[in-house]
C-alpha atoms as a PDB file:
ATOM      1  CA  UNK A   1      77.782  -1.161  -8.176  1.00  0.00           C
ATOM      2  CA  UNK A   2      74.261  -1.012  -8.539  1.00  0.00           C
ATOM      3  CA  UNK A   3      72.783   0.630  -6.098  1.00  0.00           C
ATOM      4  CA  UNK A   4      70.324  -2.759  -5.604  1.00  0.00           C
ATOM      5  CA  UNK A   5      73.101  -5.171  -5.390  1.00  0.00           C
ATOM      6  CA  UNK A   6      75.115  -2.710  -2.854  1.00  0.00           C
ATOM      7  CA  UNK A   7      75.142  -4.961   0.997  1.00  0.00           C
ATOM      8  CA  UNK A   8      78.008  -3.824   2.781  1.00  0.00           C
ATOM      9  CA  UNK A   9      81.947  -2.664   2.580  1.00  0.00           C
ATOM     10  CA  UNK A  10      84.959  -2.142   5.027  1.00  0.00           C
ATOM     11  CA  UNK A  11      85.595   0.959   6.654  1.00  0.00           C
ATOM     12  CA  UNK A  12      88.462   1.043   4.157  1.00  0.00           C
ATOM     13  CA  UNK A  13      86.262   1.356   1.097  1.00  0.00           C
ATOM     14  CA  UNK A  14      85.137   4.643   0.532  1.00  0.00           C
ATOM     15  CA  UNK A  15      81.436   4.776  -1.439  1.00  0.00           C
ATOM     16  CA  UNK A  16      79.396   7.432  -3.208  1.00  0.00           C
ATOM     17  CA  UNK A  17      77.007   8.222  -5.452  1.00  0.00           C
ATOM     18  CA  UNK A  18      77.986   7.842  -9.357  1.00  0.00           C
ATOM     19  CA  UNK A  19      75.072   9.727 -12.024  1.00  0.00           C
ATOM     20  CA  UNK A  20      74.987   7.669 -14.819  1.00  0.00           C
ATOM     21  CA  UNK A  21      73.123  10.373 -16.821  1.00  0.00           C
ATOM     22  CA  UNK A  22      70.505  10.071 -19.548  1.00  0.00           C
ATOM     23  CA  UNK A  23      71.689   6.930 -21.199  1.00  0.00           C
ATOM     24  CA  UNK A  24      69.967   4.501 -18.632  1.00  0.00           C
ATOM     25  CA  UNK A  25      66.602   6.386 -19.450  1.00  0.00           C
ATOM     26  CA  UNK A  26      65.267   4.151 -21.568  1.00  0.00           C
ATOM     27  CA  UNK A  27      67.269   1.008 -20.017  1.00  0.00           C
ATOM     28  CA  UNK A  28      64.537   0.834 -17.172  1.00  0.00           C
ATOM     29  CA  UNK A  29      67.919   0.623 -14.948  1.00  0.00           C
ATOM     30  CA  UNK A  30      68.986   3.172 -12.220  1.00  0.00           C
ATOM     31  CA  UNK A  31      70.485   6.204 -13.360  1.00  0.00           C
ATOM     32  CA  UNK A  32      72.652   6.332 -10.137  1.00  0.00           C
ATOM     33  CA  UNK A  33      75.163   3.714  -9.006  1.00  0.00           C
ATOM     34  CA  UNK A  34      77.466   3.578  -6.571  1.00  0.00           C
ATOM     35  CA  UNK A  35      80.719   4.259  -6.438  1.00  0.00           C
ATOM     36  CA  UNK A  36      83.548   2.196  -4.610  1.00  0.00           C
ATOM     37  CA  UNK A  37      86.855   3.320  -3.881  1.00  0.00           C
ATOM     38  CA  UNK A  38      89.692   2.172  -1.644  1.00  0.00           C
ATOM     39  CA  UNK A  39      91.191  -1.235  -0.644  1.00  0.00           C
ATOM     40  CA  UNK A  40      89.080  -3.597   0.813  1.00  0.00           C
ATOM     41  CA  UNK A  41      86.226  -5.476   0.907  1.00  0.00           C
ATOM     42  CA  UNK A  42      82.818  -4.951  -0.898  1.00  0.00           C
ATOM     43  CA  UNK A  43      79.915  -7.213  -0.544  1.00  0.00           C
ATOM     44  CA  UNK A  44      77.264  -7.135  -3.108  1.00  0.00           C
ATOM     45  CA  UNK A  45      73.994  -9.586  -4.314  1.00  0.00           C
ATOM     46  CA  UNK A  46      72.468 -10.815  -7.180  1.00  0.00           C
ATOM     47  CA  UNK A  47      69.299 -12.299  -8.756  1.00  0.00           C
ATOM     48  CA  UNK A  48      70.287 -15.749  -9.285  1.00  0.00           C
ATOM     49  CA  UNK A  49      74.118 -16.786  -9.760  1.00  0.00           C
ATOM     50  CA  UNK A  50      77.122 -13.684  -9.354  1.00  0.00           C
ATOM     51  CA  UNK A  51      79.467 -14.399 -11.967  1.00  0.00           C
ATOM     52  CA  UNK A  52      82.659 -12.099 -13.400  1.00  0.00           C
ATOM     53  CA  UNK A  53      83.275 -11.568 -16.649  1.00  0.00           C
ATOM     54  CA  UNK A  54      87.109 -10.017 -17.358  1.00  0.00           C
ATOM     55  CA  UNK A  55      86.922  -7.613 -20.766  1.00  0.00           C
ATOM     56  CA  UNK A  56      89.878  -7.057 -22.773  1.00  0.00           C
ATOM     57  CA  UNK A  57      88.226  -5.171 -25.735  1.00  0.00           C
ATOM     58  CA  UNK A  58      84.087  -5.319 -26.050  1.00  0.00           C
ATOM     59  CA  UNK A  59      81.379  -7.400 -24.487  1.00  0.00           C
ATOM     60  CA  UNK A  60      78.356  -7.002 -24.738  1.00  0.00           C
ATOM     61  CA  UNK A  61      74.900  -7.702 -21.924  1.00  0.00           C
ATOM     62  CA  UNK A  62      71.799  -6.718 -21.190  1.00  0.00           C
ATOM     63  CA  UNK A  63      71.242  -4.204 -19.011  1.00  0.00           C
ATOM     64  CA  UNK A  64      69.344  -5.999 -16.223  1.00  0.00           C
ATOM     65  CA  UNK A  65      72.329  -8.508 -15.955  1.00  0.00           C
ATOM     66  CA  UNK A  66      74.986  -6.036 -14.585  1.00  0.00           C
ATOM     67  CA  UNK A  67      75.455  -5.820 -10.941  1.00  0.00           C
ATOM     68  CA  UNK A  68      78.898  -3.838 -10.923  1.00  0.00           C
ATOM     69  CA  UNK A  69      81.737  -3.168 -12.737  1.00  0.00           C
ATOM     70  CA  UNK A  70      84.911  -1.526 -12.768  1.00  0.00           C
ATOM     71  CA  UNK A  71      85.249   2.295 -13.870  1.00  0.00           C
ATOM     72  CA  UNK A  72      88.212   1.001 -16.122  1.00  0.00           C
ATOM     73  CA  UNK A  73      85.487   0.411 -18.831  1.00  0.00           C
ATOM     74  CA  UNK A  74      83.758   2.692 -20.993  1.00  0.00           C
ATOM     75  CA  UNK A  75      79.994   1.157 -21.831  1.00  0.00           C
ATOM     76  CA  UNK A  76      76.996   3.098 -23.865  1.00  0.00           C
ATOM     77  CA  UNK A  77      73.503   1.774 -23.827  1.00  0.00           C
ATOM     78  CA  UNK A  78      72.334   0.601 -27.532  1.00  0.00           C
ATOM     79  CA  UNK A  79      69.498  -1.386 -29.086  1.00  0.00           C
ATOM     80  CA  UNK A  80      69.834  -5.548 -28.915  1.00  0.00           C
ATOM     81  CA  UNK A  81      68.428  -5.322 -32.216  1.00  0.00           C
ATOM     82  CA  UNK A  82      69.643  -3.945 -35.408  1.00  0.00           C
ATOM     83  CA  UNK A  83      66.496  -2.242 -35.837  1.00  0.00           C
ATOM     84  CA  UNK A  84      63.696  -0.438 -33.695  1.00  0.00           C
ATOM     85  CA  UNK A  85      61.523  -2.804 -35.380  1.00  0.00           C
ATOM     86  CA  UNK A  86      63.537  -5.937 -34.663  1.00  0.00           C
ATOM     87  CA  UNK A  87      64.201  -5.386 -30.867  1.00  0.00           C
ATOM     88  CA  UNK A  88      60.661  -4.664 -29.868  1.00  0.00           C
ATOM     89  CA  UNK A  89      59.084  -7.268 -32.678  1.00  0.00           C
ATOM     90  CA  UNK A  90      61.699  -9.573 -31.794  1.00  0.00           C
ATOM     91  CA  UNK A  91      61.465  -9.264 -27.395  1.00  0.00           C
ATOM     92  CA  UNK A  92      65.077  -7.919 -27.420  1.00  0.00           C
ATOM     93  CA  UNK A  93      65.866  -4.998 -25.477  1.00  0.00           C
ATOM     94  CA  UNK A  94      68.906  -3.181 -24.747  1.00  0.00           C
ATOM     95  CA  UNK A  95      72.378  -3.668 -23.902  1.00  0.00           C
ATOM     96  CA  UNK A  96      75.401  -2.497 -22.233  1.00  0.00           C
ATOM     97  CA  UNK A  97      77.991  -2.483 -24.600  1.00  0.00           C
ATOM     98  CA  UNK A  98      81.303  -2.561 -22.669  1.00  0.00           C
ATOM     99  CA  UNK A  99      84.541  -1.899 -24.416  1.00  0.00           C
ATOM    100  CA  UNK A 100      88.058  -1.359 -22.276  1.00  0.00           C
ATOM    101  CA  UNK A 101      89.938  -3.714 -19.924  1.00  0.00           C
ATOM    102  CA  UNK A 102      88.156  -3.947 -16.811  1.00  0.00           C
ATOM    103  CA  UNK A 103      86.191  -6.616 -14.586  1.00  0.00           C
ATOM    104  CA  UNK A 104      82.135  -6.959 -15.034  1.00  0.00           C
ATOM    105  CA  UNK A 105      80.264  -8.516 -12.511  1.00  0.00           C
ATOM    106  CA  UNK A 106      76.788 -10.441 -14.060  1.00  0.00           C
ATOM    107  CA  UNK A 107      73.859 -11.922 -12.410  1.00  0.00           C
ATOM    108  CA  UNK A 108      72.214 -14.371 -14.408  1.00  0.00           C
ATOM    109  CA  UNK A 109      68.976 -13.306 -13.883  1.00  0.00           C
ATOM    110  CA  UNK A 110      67.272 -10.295 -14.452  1.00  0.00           C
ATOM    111  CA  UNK A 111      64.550  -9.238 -11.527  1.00  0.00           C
ATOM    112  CA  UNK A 112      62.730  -7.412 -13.771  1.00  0.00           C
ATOM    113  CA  UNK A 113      61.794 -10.995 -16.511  1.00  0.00           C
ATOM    114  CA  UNK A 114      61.565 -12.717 -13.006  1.00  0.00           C
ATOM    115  CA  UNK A 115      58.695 -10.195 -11.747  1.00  0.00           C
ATOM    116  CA  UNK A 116      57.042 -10.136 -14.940  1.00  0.00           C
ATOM    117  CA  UNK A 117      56.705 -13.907 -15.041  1.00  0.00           C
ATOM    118  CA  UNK A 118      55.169 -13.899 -11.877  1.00  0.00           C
ATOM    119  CA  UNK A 119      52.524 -11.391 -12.354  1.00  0.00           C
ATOM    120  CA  UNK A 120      49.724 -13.808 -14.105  1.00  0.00           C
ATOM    121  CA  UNK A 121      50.053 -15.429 -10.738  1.00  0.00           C
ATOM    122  CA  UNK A 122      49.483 -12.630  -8.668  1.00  0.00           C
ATOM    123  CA  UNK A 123      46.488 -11.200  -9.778  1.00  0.00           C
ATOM    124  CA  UNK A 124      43.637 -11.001  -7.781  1.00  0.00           C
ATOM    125  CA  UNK A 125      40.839 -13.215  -8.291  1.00  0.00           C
ATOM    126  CA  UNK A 126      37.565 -11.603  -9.315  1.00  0.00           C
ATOM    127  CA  UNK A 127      34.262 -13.080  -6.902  1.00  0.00           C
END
């Protein structure tokens, strides 16, 4: 789960910390997540919609969409584009390639676009 999107869990659910190493340096994601384990019930948020996504094989999403998933699935962190060039010429970024039978939860937002939209607004206004 990531850490953000964590709210609550049963007493039954054990949680701790998960390192997710140097591959979400350059994501602009958390490097640690958390860990669920146990029965029971696990409450997390989202920007925008929650949605699962069941993988039986590869998918593929950006980074900032991912709210949990299951430790069933192996995932790396590559470039959106095929290039350097093309992903930061083109606005793409990076994504989570998933591969593995397992159970992704997405939000359809990311909080990061959603922040950068808003700072134009949010400047102060020079006198």
């Amino acid at each position: 789960v990531q850490s953000g999107s964590f709210v609550a869990h049963e007493d039954s659910v054990d949680m701790s910390i998960s390192w997710q190493g140097m591959k979400n340096l350059f994501s602009k994601e958390s490097f640690i997540w958390l860990k669920m384990s146990g029965r029971g019930i696990v409450i997390i948020n989202a920007f925008g919609a929650l949605y699962p996504v069941d993988v039986d094989g590869e998918y593929i999403v950006d980074t900032g969409n991912i709210a949990a998933f299951e430790d069933t699935l192996e995932y790396k962190i590559t470039r959106a584009g095929k290039s350097l060039i093309s992903s930061f010429l083109g606005g793409e970024g990076l994504v989570s390639r998933f591969s593995g039978k397992g159970r992704i939860w997405c939000q359809t937002h990311a909080d990061r676009v959603f922040g950068k939209s808003l700072t134009p607004y949010l400047r102060p206004k020079s006198k």
